[in-house]
Structure formats: structure tokens, C-alpha cells
C-alpha atoms as a PDB file:
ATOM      1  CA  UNK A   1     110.188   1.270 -84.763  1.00  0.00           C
ATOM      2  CA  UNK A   2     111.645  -1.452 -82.538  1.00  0.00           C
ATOM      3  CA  UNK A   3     115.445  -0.229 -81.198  1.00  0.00           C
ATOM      4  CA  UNK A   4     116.913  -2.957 -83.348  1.00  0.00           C
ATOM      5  CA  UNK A   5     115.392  -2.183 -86.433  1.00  0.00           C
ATOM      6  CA  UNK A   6     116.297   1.662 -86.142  1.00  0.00           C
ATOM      7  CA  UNK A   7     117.871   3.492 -89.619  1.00  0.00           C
ATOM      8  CA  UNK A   8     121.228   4.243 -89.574  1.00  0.00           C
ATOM      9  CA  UNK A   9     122.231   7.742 -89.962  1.00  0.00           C
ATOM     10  CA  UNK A  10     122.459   7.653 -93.035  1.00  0.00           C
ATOM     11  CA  UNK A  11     119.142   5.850 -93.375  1.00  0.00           C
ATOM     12  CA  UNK A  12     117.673   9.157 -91.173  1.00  0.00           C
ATOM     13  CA  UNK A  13     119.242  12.007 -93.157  1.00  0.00           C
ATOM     14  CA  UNK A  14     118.263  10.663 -96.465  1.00  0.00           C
ATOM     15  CA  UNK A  15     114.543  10.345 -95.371  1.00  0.00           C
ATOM     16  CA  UNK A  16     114.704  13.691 -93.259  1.00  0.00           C
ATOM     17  CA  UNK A  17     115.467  15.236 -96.986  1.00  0.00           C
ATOM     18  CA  UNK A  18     113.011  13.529 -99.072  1.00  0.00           C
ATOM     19  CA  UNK A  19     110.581  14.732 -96.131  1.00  0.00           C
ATOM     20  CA  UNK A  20     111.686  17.981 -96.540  1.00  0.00           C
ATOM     21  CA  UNK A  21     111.941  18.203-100.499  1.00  0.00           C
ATOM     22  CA  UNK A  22     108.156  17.574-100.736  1.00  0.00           C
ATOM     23  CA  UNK A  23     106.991  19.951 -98.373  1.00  0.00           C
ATOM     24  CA  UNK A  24     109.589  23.014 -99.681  1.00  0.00           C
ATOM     25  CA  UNK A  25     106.877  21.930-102.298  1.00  0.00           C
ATOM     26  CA  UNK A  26     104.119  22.766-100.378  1.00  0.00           C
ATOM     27  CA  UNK A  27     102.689  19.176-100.298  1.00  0.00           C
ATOM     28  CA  UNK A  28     101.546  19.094 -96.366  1.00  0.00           C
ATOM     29  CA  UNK A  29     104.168  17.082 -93.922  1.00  0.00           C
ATOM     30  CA  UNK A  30     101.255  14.745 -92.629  1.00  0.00           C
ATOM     31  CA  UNK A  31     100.413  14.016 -96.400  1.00  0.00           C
ATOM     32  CA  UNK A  32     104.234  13.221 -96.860  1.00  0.00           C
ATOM     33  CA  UNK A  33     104.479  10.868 -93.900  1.00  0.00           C
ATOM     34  CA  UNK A  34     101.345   9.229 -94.488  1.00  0.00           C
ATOM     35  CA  UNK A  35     102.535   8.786 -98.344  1.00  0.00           C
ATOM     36  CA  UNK A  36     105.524   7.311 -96.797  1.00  0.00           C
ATOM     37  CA  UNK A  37     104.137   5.060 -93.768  1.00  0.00           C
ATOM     38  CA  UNK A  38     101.649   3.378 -96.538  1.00  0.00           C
ATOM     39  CA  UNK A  39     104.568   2.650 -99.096  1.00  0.00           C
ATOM     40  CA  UNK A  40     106.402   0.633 -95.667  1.00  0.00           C
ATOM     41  CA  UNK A  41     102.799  -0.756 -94.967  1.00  0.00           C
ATOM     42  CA  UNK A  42     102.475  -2.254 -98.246  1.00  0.00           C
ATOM     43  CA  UNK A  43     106.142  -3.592 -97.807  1.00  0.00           C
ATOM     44  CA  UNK A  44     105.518  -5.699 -95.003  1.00  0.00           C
ATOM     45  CA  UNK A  45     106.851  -3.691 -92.479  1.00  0.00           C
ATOM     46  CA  UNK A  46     103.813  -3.625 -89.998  1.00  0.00           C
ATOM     47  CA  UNK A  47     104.815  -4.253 -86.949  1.00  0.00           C
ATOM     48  CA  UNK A  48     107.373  -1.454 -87.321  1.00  0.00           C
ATOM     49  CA  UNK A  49     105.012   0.936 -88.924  1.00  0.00           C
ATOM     50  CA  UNK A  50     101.616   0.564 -87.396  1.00  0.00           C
ATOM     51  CA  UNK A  51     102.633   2.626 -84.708  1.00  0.00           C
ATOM     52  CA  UNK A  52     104.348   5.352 -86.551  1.00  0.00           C
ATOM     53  CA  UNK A  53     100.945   5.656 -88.514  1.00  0.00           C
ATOM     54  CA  UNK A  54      99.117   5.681 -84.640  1.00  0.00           C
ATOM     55  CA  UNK A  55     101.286   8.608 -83.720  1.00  0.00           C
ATOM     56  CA  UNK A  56     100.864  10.490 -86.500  1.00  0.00           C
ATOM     57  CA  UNK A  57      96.752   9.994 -86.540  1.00  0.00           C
ATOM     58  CA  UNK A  58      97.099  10.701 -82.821  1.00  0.00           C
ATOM     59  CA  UNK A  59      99.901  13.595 -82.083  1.00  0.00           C
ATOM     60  CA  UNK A  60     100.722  14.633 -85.409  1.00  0.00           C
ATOM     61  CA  UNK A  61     103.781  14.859 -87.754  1.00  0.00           C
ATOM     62  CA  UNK A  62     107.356  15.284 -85.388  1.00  0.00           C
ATOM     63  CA  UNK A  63     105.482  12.461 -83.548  1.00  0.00           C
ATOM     64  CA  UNK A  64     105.725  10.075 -86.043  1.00  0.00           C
ATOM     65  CA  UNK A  65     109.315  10.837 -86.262  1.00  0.00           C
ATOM     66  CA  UNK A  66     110.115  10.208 -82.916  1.00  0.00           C
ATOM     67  CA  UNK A  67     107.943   6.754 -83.053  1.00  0.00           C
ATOM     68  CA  UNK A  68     110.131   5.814 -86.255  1.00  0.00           C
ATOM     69  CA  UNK A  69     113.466   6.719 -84.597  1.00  0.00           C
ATOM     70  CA  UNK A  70     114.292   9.618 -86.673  1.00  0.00           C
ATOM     71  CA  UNK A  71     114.493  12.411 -83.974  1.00  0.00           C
ATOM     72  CA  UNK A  72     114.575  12.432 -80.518  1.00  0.00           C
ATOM     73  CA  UNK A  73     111.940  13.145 -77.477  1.00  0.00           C
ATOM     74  CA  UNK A  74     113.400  17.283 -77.560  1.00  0.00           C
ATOM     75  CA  UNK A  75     113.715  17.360 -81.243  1.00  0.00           C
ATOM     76  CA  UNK A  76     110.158  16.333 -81.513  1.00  0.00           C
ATOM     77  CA  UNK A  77     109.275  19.195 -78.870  1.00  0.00           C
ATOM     78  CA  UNK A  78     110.674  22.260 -81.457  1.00  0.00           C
ATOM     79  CA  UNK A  79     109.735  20.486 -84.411  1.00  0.00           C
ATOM     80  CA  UNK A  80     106.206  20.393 -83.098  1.00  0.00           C
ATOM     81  CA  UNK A  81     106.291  24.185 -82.595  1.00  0.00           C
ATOM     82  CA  UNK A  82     107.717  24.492 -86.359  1.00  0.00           C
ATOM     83  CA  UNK A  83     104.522  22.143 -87.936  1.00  0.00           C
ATOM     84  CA  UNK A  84     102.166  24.307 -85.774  1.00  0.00           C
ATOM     85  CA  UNK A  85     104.109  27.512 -87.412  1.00  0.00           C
ATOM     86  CA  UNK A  86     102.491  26.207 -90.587  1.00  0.00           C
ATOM     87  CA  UNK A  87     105.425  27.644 -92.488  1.00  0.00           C
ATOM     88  CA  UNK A  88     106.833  24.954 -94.901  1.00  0.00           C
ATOM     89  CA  UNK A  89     110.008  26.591 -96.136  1.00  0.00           C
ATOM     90  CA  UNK A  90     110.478  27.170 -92.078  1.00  0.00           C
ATOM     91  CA  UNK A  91     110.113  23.442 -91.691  1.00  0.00           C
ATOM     92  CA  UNK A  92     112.113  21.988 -94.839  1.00  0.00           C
ATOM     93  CA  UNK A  93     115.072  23.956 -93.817  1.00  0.00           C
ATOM     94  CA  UNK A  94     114.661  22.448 -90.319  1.00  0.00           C
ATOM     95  CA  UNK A  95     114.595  19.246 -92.004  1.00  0.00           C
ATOM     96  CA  UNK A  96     117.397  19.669 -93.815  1.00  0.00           C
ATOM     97  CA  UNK A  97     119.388  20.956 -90.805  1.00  0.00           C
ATOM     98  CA  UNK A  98     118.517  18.070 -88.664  1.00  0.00           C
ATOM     99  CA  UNK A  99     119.550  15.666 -91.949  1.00  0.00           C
ATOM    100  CA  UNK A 100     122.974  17.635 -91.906  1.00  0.00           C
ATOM    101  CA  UNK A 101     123.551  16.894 -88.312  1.00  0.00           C
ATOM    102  CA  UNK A 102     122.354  13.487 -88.400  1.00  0.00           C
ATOM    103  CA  UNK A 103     125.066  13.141 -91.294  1.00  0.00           C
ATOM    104  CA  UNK A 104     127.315  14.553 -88.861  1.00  0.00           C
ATOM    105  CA  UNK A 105     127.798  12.393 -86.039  1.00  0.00           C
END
């Protein structure tokens, strides 16, 4: 996402949860963000989300993130190494850390 059309914090925590809500409930992270990248697609937000969708075809899930803003370049480094854990109560409570801290500042 273009730097002037980033979320607020507020924006980023309540999106980091709903991320992590649906895969404490075992519904894969990719399938999440894809869920969510087609729902902005179909609202028009294209230019912003085309290439969120390209990183997540291309590098994967923490990716994505970091093309949409959401977490930074290190963030995406760990939270790479927690998607490749394939543990998805492991990476909801990561989530919902990062969402806490993001609420935070």
C-alpha cells in the first residue's frame, strides 16, 4: 500500500486480530489473506492491493503484511519463521501480540 494510504494503528491491530481469529481456527493464513485481499479487490482498491496479492503469490503470508503496511521489514523476518513453523495457535498468538503493540504506541 502506497505510504499515504497506510492504516492507522488502529486500522492494523484490528486486522492483525481478525487475521489471527481465523487461523486460531485453523483456516490457513494464506487462505485468510487471500479472503481478505479479494474483498479490497472487489472494493476498488487495486492499485493498493494488487501488490499485496503479488507478494503473497510470490513470498508468502508475513510478506503480504509488510507490502500492506501492517508490519515492518524485521517483523516480517520472525513472522516468516512462525508461518513456516506451521503451528497456528503459535501464529494467532503472535498476531495478537503484534495487534497489542500496535495498539500500544
Amino acid at each position: 500500500m502506497a505510504r499515504s494510504q497506510s492504516l492507522s494503528g488502529g486500522d492494523k491491530a484490528r486486522l492483525l486480530r481478525a487475521f489471527a481469529f481465523h487461523i486460531h481456527r485453523k483456516e490457513p493464513a494464506e487462505d485468510v489473506l487471500r479472503t481478505h485481499i479479494e474483498e479490497q479487490l472487489r472494493a476498488g482498491r487495486r492499485r493498493e492491493y494488487l501488490p499485496v496479492e503479488a507478494a503473497l503469490n510470490e513470498s508468502g503470508f508475513a510478506a503480504a503484511l509488510k507490502a500492506m503496511t501492517v508490519i515492518g521489514e524485521e517483523t516480517a523476518v520472525i513472522l516468516a519463521a512462525v508461518v513456516d513453523a506451521k503451528d497456528h495457535r503459535l501464529l494467532a498468538a503472535c498476531l495478537n501480540d503484534l495487534a497489542d503493540f500496535v495498539e500500544g504506541m
